[in-house]
PDB file of N, CA and C in Angstrom:
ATOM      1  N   UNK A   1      -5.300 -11.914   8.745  1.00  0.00           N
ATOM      2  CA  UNK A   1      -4.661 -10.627   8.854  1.00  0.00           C
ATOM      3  C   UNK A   1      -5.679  -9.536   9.095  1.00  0.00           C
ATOM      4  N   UNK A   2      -6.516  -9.432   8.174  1.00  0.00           N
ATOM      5  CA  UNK A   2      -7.398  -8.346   8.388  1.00  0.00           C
ATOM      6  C   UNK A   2      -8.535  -8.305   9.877  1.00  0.00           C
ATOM      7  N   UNK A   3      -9.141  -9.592  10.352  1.00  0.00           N
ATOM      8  CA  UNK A   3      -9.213  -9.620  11.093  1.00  0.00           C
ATOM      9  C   UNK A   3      -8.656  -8.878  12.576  1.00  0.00           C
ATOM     10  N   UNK A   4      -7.689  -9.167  12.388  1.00  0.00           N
ATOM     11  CA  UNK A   4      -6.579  -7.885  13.584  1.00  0.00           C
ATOM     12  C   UNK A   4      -6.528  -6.590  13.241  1.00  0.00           C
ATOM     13  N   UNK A   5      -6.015  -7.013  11.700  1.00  0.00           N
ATOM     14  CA  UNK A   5      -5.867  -5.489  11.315  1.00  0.00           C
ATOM     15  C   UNK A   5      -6.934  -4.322  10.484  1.00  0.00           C
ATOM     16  N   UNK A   6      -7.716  -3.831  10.993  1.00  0.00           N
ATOM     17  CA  UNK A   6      -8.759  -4.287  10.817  1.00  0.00           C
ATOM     18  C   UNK A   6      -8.586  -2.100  10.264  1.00  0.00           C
ATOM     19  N   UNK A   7      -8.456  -1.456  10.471  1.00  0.00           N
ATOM     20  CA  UNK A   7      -8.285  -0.320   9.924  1.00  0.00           C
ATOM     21  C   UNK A   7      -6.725   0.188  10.870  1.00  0.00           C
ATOM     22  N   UNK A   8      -5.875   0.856   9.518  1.00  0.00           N
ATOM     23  CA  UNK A   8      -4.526   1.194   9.706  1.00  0.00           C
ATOM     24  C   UNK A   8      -4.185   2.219   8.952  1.00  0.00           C
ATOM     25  N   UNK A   9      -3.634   3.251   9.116  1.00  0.00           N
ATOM     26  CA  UNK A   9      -3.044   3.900   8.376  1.00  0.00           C
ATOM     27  C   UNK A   9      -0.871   3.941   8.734  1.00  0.00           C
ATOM     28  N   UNK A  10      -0.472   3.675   7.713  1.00  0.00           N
ATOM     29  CA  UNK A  10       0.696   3.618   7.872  1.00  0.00           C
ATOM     30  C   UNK A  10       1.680   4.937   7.132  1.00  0.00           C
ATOM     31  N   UNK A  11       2.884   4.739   7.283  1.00  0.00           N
ATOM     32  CA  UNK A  11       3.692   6.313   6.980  1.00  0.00           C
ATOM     33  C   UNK A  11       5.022   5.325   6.795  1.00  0.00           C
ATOM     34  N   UNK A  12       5.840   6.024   5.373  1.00  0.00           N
ATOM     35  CA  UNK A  12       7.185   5.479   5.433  1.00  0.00           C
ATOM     36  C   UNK A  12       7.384   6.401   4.782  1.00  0.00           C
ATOM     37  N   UNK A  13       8.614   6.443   4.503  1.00  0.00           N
ATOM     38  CA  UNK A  13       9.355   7.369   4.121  1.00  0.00           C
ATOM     39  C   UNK A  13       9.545   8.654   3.630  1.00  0.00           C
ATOM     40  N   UNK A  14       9.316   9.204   5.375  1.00  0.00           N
ATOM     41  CA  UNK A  14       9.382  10.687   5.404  1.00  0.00           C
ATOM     42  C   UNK A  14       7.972  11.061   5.418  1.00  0.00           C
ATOM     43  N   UNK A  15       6.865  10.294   5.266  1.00  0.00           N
ATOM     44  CA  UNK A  15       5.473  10.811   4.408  1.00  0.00           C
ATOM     45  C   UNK A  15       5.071  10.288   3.222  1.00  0.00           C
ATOM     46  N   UNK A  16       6.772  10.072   2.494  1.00  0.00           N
ATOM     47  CA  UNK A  16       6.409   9.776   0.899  1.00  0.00           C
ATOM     48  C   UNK A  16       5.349   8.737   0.785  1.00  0.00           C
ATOM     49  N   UNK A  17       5.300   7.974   1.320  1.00  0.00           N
ATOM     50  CA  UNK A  17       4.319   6.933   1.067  1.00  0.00           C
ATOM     51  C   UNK A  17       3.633   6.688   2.479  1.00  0.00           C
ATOM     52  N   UNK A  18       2.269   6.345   2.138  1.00  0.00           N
ATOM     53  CA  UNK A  18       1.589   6.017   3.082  1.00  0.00           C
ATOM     54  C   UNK A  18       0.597   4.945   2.532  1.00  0.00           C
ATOM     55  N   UNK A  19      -0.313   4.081   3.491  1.00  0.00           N
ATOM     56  CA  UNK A  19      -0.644   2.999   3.518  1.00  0.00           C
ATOM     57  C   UNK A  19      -1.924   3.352   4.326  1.00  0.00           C
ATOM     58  N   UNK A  20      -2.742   2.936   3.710  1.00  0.00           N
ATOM     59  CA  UNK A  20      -4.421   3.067   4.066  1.00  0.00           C
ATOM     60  C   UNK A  20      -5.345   1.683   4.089  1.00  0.00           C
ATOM     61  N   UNK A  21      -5.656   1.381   5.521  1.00  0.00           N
ATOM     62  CA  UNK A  21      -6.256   0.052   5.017  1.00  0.00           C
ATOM     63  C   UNK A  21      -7.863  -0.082   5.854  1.00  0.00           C
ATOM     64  N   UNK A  22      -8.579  -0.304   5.175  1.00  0.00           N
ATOM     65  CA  UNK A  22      -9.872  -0.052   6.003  1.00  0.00           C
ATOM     66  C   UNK A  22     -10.602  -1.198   5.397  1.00  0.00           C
ATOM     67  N   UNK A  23     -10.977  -2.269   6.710  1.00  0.00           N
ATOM     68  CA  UNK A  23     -11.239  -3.766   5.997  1.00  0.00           C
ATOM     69  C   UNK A  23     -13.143  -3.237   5.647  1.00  0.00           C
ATOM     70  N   UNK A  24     -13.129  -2.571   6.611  1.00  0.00           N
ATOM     71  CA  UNK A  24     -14.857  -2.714   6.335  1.00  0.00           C
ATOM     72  C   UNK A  24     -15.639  -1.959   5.235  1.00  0.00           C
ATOM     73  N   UNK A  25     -14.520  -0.947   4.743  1.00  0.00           N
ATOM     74  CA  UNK A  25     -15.070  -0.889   3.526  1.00  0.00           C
ATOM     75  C   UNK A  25     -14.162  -1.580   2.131  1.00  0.00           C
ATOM     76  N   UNK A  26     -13.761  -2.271   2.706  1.00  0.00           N
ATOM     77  CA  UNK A  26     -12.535  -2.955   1.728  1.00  0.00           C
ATOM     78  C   UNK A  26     -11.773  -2.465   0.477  1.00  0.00           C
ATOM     79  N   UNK A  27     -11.299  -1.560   1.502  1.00  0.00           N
ATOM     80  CA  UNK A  27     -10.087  -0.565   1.157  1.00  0.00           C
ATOM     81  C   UNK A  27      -8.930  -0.508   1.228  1.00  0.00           C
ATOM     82  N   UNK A  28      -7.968  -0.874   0.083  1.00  0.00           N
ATOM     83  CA  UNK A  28      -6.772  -0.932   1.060  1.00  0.00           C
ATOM     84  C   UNK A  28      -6.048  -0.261  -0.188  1.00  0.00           C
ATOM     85  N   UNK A  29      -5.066   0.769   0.207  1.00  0.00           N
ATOM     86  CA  UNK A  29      -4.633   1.512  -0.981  1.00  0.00           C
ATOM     87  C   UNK A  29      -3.023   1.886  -0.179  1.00  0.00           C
ATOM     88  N   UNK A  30      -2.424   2.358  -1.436  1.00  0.00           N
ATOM     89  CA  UNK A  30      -0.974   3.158  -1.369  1.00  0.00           C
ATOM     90  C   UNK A  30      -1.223   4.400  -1.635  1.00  0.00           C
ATOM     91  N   UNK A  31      -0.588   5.511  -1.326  1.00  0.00           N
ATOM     92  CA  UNK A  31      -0.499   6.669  -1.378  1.00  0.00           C
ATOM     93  C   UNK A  31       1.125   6.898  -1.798  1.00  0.00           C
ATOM     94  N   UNK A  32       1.356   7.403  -2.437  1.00  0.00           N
ATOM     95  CA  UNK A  32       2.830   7.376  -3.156  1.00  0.00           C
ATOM     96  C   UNK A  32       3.203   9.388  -4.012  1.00  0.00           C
ATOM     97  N   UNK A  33       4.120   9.757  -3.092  1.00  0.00           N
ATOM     98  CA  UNK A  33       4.555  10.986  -4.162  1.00  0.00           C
ATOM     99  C   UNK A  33       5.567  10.657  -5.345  1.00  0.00           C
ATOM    100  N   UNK A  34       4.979  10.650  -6.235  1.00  0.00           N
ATOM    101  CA  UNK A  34       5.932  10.130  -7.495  1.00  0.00           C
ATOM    102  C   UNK A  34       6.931  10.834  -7.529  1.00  0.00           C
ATOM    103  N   UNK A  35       7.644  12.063  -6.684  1.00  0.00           N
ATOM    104  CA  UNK A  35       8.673  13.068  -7.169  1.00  0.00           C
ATOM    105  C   UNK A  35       9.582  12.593  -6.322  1.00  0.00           C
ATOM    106  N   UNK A  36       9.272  12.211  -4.938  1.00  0.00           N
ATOM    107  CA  UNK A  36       9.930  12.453  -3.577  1.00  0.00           C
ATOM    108  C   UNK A  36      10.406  10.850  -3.354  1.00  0.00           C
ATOM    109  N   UNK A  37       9.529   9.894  -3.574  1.00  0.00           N
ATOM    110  CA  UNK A  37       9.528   8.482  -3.057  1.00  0.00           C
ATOM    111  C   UNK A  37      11.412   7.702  -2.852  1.00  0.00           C
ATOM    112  N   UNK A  38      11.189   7.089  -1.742  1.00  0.00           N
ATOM    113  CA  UNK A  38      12.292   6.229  -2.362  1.00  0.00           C
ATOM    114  C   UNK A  38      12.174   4.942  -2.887  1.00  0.00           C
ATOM    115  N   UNK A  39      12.801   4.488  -3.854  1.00  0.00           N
ATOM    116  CA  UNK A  39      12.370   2.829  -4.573  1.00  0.00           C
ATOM    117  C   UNK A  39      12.991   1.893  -3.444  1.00  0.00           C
ATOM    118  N   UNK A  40      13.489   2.133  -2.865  1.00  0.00           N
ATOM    119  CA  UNK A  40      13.977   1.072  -1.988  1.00  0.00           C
ATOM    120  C   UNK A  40      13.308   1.136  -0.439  1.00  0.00           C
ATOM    121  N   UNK A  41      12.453   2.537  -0.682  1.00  0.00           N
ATOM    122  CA  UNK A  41      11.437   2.235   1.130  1.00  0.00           C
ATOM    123  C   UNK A  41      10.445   1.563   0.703  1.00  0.00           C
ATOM    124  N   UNK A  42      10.305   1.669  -0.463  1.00  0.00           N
ATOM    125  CA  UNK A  42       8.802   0.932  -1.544  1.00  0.00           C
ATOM    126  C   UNK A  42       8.913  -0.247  -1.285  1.00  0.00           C
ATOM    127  N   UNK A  43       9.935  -0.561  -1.838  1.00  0.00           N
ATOM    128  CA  UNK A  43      10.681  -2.386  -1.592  1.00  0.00           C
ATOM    129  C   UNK A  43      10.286  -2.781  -0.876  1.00  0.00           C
ATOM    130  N   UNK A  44      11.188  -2.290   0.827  1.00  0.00           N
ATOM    131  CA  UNK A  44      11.140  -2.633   2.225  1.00  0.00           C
ATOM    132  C   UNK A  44       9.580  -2.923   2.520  1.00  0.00           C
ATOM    133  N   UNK A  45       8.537  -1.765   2.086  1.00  0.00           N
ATOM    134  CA  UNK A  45       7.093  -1.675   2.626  1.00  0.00           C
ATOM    135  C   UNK A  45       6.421  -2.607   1.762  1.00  0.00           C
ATOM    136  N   UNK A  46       6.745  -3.182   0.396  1.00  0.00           N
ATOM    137  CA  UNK A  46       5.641  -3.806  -0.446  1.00  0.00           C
ATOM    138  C   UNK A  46       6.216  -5.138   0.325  1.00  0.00           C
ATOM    139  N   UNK A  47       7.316  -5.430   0.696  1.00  0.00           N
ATOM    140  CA  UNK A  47       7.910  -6.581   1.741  1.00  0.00           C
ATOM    141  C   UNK A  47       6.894  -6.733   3.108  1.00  0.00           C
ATOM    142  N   UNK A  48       7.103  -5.779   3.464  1.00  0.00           N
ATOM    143  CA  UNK A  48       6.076  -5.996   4.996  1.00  0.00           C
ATOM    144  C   UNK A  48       4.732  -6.082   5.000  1.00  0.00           C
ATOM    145  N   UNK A  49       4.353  -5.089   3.810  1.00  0.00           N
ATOM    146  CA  UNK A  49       2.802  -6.016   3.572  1.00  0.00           C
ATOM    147  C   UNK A  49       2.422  -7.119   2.943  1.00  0.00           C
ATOM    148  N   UNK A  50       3.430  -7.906   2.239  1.00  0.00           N
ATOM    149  CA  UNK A  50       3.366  -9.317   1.584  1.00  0.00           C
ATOM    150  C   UNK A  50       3.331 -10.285   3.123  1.00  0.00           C
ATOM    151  N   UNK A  51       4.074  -9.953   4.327  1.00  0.00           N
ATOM    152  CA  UNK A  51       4.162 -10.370   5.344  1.00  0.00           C
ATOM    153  C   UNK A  51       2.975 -10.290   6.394  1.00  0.00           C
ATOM    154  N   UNK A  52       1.968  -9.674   6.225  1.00  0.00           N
ATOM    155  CA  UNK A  52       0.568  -9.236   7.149  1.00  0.00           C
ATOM    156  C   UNK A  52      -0.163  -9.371   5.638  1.00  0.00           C
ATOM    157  N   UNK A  53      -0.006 -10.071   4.506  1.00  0.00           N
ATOM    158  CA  UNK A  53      -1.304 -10.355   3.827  1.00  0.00           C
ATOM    159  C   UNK A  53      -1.935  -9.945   2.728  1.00  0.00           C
ATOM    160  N   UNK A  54      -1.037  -8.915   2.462  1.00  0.00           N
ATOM    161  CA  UNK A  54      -1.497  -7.536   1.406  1.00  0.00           C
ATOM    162  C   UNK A  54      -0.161  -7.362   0.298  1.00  0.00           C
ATOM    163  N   UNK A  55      -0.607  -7.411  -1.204  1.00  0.00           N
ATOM    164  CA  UNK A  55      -0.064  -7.215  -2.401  1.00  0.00           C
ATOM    165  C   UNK A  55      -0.344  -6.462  -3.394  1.00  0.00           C
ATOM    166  N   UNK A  56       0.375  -5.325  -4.116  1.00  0.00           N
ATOM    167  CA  UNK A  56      -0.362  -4.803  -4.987  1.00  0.00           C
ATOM    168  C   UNK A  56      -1.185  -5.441  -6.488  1.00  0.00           C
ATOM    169  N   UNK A  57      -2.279  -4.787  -6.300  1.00  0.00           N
ATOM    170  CA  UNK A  57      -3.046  -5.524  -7.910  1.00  0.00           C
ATOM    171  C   UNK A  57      -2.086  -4.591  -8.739  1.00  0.00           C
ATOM    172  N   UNK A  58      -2.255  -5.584  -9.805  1.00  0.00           N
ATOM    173  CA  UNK A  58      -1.284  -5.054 -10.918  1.00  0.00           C
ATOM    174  C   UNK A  58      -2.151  -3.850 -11.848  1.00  0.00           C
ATOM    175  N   UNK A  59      -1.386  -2.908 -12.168  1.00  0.00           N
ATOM    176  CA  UNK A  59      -1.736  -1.463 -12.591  1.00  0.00           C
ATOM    177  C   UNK A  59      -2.648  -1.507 -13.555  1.00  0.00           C
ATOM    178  N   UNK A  60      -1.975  -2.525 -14.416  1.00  0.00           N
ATOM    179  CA  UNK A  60      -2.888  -2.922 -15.534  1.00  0.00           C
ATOM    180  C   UNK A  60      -4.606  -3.194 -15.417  1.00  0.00           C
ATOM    181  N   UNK A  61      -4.637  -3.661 -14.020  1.00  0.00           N
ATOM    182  CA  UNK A  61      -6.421  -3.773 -13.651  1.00  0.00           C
ATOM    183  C   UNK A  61      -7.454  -2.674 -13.580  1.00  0.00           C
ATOM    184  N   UNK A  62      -6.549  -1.792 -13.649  1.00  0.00           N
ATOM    185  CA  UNK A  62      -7.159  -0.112 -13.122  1.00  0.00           C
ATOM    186  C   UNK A  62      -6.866   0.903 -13.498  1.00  0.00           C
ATOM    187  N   UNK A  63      -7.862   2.422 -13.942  1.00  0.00           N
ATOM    188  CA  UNK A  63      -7.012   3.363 -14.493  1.00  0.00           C
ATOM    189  C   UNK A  63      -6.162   3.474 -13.434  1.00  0.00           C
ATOM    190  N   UNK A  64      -4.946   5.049 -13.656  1.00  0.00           N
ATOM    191  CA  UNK A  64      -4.482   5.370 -12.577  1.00  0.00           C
ATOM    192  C   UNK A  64      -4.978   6.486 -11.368  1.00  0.00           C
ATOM    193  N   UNK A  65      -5.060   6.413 -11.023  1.00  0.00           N
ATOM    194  CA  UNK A  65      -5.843   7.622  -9.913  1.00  0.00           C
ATOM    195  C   UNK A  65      -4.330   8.852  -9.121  1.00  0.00           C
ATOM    196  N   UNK A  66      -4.739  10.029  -9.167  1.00  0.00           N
ATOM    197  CA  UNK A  66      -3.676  10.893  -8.212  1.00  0.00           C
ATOM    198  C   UNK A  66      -5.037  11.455  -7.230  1.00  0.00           C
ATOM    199  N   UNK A  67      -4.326  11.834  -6.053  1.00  0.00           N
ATOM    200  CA  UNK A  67      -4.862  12.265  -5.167  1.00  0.00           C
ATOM    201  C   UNK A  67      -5.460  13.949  -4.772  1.00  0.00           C
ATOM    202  N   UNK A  68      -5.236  15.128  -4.373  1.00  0.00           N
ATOM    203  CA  UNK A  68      -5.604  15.899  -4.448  1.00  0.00           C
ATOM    204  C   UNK A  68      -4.496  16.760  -4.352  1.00  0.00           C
ATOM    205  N   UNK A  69      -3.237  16.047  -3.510  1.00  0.00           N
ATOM    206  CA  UNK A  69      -1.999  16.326  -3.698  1.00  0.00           C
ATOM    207  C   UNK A  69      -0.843  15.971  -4.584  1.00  0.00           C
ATOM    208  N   UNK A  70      -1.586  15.138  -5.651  1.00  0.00           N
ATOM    209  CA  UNK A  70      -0.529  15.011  -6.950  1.00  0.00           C
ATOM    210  C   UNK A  70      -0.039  13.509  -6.620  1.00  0.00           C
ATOM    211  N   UNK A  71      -0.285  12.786  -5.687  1.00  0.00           N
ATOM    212  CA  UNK A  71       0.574  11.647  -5.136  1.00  0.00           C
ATOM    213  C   UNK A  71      -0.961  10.375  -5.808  1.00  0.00           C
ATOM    214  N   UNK A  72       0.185   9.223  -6.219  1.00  0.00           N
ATOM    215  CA  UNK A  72      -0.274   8.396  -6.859  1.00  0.00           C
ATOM    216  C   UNK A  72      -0.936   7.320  -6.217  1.00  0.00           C
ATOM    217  N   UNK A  73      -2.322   6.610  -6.575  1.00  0.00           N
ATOM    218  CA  UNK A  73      -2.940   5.706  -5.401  1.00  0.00           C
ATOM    219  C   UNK A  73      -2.473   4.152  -6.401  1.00  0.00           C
ATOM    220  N   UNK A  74      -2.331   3.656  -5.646  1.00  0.00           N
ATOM    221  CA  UNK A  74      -1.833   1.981  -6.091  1.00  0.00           C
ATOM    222  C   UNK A  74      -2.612   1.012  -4.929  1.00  0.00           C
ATOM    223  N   UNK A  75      -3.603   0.421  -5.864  1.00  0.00           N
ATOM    224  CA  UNK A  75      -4.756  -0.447  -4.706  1.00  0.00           C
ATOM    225  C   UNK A  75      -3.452  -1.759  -4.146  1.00  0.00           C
ATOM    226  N   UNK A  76      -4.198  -2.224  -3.465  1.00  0.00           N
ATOM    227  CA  UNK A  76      -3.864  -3.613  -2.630  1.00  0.00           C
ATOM    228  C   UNK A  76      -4.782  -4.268  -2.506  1.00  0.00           C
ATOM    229  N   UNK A  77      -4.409  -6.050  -2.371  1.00  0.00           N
ATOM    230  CA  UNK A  77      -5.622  -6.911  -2.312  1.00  0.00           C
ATOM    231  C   UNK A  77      -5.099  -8.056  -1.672  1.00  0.00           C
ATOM    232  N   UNK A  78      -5.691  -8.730  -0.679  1.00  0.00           N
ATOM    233  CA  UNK A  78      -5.413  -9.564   0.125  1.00  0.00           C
ATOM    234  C   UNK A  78      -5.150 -11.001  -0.382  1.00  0.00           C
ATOM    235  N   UNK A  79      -3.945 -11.407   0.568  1.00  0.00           N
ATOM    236  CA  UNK A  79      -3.107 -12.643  -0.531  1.00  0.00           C
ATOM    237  C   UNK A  79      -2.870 -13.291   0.867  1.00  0.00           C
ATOM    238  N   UNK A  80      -2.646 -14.336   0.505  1.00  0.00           N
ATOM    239  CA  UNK A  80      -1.664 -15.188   1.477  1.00  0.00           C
ATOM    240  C   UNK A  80      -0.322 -14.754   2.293  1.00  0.00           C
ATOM    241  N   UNK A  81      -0.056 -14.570   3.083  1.00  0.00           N
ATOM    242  CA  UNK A  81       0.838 -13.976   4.107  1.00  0.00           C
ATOM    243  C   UNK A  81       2.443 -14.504   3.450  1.00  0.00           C
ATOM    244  N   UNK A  82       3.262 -13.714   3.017  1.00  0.00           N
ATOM    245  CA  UNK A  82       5.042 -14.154   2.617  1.00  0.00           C
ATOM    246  C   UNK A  82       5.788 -13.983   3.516  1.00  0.00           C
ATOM    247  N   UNK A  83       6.733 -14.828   3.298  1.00  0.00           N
ATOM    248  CA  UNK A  83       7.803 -14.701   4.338  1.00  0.00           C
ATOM    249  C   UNK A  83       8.905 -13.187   4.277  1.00  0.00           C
ATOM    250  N   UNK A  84       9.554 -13.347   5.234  1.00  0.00           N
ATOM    251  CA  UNK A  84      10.308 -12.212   5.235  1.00  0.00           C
ATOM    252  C   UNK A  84      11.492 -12.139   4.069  1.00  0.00           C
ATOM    253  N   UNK A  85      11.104 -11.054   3.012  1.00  0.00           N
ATOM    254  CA  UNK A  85      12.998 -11.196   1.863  1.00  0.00           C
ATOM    255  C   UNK A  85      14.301 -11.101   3.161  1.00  0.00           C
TER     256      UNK A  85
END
């Protein structure tokens, strides 16, 4: 996956969330407005990146981080590619 995809920035819903992936510094993060988000574009998107390779580490591994705009970062870490829900 990363191979191809090799730096991306992605956008769903509305802005609310966005998707940052930069293999060469092995970066790959969520960007999330905790006020605005929808739980079900979350769904759809934590779906499509289980599908190209990418899963969130669980929260518990890490403090939490906000951004400069109040919006919440949730890392990602490369997994085995899932099928489509």
């Amino acid at each position: 996956m990363i191979g191809v995809l090799e730096r991306a920035a992605l956008v769903a819903d509305s802005g609310n969330i966005s998707v940052h992936i930069d293999a060469d510094a092995e970066d790959y993060h969520i960007l999330v407005n905790p006020l605005a988000y929808q739980p079900s574009e979350m769904k759809k998107l934590l779906n499509f990146l289980g599908q190209i390779g990418l899963e969130l580490i669980d929260e518990d591994e890490y403090e939490q981080e906000f951004d400069e705009d109040g919006n919440v970062r949730y890392y990602l870490a490369m997994c085995d590619p899932k099928a489509a829900e």
